[in-house]
Protein backbone atom coordinates (compact mmCIF):
# COMPACT_ATOMS: atom_id res chain seq x y z
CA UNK A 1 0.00 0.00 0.00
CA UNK A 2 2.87 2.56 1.46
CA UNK A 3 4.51 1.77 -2.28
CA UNK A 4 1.86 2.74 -4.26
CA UNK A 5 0.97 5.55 -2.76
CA UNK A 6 4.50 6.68 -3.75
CA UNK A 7 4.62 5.92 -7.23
CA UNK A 8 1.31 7.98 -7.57
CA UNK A 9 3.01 11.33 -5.80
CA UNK A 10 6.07 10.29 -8.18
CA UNK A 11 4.03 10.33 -11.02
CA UNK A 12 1.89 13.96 -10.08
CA UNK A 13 5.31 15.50 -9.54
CA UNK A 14 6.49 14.24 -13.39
CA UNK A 15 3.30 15.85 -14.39
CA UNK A 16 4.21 19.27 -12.89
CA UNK A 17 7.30 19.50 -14.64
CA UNK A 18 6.37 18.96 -17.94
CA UNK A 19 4.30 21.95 -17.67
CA UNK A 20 7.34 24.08 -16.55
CA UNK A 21 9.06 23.11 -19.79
CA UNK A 22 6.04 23.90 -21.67
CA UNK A 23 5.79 27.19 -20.35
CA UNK A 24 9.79 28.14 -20.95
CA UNK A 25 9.24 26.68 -24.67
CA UNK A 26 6.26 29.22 -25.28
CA UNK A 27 8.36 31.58 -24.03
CA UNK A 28 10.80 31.10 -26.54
CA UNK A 29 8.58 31.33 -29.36
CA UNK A 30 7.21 34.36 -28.66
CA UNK A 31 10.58 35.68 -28.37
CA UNK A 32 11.62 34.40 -31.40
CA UNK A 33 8.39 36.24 -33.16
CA UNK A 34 9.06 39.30 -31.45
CA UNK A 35 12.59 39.32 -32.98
CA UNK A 36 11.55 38.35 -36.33
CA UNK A 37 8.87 40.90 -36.49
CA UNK A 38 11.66 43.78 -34.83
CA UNK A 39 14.06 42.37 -38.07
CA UNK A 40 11.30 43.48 -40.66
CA UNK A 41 11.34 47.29 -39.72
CA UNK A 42 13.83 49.91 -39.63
CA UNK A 43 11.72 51.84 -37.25
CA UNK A 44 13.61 52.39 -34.06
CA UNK A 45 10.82 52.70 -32.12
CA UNK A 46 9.49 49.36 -32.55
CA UNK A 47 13.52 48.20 -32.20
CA UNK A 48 13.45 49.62 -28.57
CA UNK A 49 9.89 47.91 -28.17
CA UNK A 50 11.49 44.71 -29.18
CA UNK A 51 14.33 45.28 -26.73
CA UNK A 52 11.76 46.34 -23.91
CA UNK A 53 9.62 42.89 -25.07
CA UNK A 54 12.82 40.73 -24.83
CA UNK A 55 14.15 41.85 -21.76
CA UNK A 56 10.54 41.13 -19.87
CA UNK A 57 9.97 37.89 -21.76
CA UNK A 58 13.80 36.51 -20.49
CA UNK A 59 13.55 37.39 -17.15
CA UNK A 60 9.96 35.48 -16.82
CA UNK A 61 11.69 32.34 -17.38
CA UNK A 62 13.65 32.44 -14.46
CA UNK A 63 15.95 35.27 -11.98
CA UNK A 64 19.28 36.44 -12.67
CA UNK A 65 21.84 39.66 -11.98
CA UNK A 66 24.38 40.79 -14.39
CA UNK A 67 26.17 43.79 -15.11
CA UNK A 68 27.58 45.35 -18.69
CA UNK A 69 28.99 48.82 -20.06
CA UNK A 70 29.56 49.63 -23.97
CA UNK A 71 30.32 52.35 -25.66
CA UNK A 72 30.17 52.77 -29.39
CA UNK A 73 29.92 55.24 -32.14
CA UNK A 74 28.53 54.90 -35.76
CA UNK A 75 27.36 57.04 -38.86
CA UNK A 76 24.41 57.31 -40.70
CA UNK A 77 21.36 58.46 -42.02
CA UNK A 78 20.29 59.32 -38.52
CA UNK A 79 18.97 63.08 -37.79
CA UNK A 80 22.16 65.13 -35.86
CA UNK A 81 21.07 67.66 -33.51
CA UNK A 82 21.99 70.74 -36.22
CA UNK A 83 19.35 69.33 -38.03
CA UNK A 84 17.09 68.29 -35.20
CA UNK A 85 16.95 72.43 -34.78
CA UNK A 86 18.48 73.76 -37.99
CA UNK A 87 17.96 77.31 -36.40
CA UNK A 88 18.84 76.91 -33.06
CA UNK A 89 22.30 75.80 -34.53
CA UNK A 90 22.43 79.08 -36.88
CA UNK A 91 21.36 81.33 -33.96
CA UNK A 92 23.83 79.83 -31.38
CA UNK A 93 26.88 79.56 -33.44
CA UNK A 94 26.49 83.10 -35.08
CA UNK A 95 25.72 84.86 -31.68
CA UNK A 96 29.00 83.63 -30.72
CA UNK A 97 31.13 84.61 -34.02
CA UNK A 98 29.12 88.45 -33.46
CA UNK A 99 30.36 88.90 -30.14
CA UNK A 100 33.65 87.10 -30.27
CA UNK A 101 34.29 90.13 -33.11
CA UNK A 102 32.27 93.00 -31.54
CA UNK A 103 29.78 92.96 -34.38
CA UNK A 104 27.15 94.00 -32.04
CA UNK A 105 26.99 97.15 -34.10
CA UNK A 106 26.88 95.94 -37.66
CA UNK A 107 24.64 92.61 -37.07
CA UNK A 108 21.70 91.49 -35.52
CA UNK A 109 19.91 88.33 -35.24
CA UNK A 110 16.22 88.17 -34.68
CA UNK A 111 14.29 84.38 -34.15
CA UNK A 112 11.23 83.27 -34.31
CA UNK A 113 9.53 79.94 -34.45
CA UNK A 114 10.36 79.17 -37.52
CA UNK A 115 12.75 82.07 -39.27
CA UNK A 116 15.70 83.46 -38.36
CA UNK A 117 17.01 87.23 -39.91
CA UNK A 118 20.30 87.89 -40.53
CA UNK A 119 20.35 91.76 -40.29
CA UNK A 120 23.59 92.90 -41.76
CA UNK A 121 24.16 96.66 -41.92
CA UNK A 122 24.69 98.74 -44.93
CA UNK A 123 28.22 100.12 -43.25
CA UNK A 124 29.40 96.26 -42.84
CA UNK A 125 28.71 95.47 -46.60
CA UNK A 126 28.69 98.09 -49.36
CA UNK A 127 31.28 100.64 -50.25
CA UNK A 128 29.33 103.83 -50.34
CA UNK A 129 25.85 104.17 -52.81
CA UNK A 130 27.40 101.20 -54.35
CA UNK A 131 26.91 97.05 -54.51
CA UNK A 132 30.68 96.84 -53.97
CA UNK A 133 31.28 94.73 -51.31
CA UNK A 134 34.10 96.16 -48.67
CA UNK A 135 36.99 93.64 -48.02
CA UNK A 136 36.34 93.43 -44.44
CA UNK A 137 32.60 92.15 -45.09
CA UNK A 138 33.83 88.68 -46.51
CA UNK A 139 34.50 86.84 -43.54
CA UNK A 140 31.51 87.60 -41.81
CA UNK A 141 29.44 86.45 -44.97
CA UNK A 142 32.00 83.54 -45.33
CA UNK A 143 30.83 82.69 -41.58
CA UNK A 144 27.02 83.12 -42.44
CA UNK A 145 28.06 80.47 -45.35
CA UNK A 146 30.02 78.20 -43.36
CA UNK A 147 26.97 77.42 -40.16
CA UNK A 148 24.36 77.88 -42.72
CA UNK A 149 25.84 74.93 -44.66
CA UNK A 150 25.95 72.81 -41.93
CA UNK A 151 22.28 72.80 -41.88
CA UNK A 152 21.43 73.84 -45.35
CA UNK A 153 19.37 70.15 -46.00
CA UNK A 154 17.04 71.16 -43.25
CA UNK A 155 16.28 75.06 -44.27
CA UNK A 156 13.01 75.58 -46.34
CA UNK A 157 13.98 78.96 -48.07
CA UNK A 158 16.61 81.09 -47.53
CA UNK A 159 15.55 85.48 -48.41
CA UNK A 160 17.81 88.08 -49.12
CA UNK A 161 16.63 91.22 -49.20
CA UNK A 162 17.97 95.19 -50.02
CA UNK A 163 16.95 97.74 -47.50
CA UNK A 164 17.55 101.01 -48.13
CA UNK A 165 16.94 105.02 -45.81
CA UNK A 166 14.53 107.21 -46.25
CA UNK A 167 16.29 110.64 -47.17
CA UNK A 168 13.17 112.30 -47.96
CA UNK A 169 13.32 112.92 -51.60
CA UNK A 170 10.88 110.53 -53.22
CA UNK A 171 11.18 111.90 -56.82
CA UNK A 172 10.76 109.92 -59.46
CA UNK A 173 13.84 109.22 -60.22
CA UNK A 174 15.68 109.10 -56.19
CA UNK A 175 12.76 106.26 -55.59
CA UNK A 176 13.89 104.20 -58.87
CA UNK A 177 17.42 104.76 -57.91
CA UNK A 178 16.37 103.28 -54.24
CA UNK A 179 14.34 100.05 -55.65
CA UNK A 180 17.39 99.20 -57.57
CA UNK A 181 20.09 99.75 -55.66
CA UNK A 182 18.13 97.33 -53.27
CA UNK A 183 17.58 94.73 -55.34
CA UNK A 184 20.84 95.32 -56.44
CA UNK A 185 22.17 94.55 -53.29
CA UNK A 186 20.19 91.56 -52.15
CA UNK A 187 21.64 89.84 -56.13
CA UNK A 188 25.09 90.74 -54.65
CA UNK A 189 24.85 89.28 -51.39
CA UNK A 190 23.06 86.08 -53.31
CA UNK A 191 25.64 85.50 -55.47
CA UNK A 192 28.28 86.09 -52.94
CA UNK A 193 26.70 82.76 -51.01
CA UNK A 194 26.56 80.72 -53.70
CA UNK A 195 29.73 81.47 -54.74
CA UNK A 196 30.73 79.89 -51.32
CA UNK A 197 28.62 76.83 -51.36
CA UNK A 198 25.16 77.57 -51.11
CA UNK A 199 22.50 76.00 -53.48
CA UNK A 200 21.11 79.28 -55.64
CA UNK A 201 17.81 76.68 -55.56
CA UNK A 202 16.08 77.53 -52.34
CA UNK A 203 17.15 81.34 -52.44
CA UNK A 204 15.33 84.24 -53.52
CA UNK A 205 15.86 88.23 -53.84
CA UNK A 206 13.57 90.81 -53.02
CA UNK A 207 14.16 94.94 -52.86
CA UNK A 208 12.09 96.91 -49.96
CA UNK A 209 13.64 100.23 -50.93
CA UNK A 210 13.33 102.41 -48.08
CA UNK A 211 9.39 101.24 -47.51
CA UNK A 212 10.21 98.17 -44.45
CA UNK A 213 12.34 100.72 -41.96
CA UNK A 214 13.60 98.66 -38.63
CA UNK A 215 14.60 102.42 -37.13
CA UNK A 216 13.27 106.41 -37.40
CA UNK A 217 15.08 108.13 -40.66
CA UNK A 218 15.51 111.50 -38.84
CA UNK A 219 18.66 110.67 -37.63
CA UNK A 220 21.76 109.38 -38.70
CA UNK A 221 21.99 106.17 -35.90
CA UNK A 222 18.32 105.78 -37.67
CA UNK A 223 19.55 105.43 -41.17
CA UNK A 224 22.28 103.11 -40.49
CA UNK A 225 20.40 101.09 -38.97
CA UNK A 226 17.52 100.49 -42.05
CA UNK A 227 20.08 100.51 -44.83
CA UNK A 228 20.75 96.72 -44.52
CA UNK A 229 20.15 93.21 -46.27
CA UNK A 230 18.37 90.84 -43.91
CA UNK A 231 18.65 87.08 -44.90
CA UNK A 232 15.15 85.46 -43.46
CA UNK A 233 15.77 81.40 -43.36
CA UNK A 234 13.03 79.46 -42.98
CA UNK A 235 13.02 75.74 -41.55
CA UNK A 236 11.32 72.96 -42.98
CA UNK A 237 8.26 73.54 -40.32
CA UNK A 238 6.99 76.13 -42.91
C-alpha cells in the first residue's frame, strides 16, 4: 500500500514539470516572433519595443543579476542635432562669431519659431551708394556660409533682401534709384553665397527700398540702422 501511494506522488510531480518546460518553450517562441517581427522594420521605435519585449519575456523564465557597459559610435542616415533644430544651430553659433568680433553694431539676429534674420548693416557690406562689397565684409558672410551649410538640407527657403533710408526725396527718379540699388544689393549678397557653397535653388531676392524701416530716418543712428540686407531662413516647419 505505502509503495503505491508513492509511485502515484512520483508520477503527479512528473506531471508538474512537464508543464514548466512547456511554459519556458512558449516563451521562446514568442521571443523568437518578437525578434523576427523587430528584423522586418527599420523603425527604431518598434527596435526599442522589441528590446523592452525581450528583456521582460527573459527574465519570466527564471531570476538572474548581471552587469555590462559599452560604448560605441557609428554614422548614418540618422537626424544630428543641427538638423534636429536647424535654427537653433544658426542662432547659437552666429551669436558667438558676433560677439567674439564686436559685431554687435553691424549685425543682428532676430528668431522666431520658424525664421531666423540675418540683419547685416549697410556700413558692414557696401562701399558707399554702391553694390561693392568692402573687403572686411567677406569673412563675416563667409561665416554666415560656413553654419548655414551645416544645416542647409534642413532650411526651407533662404531670403535676401535690399533695404535702403529714407532721405526724404521721393522723386521719381531718387525712388527708382532706391528700388534698384536694393535689389541690387540683395543679387550681390546672393551671389556672394553661392559662390561659397550655397544651393542658388532655395534662395530668392527681393528689394524693400526704403518702404520696411527697422529704425526712425531723422537721424543718422536711424539710417544706419535700415540701410541693410536681412537674410530670413526658414526651416522645414513652414
Amino acid at each position: 500500500m505505502r509503495k503505491r501511494r508513492a509511485d502515484e506522488e512520483e508520477k503527479s510531480g512528473n506531471g508538474e514539470r512537464w508543464l514548466l518546460t512547456y511554459s519556458d518553450l512558449i516563451t521562446l517562441l514568442l521571443a523568437l516572433f518578437i525578434i523576427m517581427y523587430g528584423m522586418s522594420t527599420e523603425n527604431a521605435s518598434k527596435v526599442q519595443a522589441v528590446s523592452t519585449a525581450l528583456s521582460e519575456a527573459f527574465n519570466s523564465t527564471g531570476a538572474g543579476t548581471g552587469d555590462s557597459t559599452g560604448t560605441g559610435k557609428g554614422g548614418g542616415g540618422g537626424t544630428s542635432l543641427e538638423n534636429a533644430d536647424p535654427l537653433g544651430t544658426i542662432y547659437k553659433q552666429l551669436n558667438g562669431y558676433i560677439e567674439q568680433n564686436d559685431l554687435e553694431d553691424n549685425v543682428d539676429l532676430v528668431k522666431s519659431d520658424h525664421a531666423i534674420s540675418i540683419r547685416l548693416k549697410d556700413k558692414l557690406l557696401f562701399l558707399g551708394d554702391s553694390t561693392v562689397l568692402k573687403p572686411g565684409s567677406e569673412d563675416t558672410l563667409k561665416k554666415v556660409c560656413q553654419v548655414v551649410d551645416q544645416v542647409y538640407g534642413n532650411v526651407q527657403h533662404l531670403t535676401i533682401t535690399g533695404n535702403t533710408a529714407d532721405l526724404g526725396n521721393h522723386d521719381p527718379e531718387n525712388e527708382a534709384d532706391s528700388w534698384q540699388l536694393s535689389v541690387d544689393r540683395a543679387v550681390t549678397i546672393l551671389d556672394f553665397l553661392t559662390a561659397n557653397g550655397l544651393g542658388p535653388e532655395k534662395m530668392s531676392v527681393e528689394g524693400n527700398s526704403h518702404y520696411n524701416p527697422v529704425a526712425g530716418n531723422d537721424t543718422e543712428e536711424g539710417r544706419a540702422a535700415n540701410r541693410r540686407v536681412e537674410i530670413t531662413i526658414t526651416d522645414g516647419a513652414n
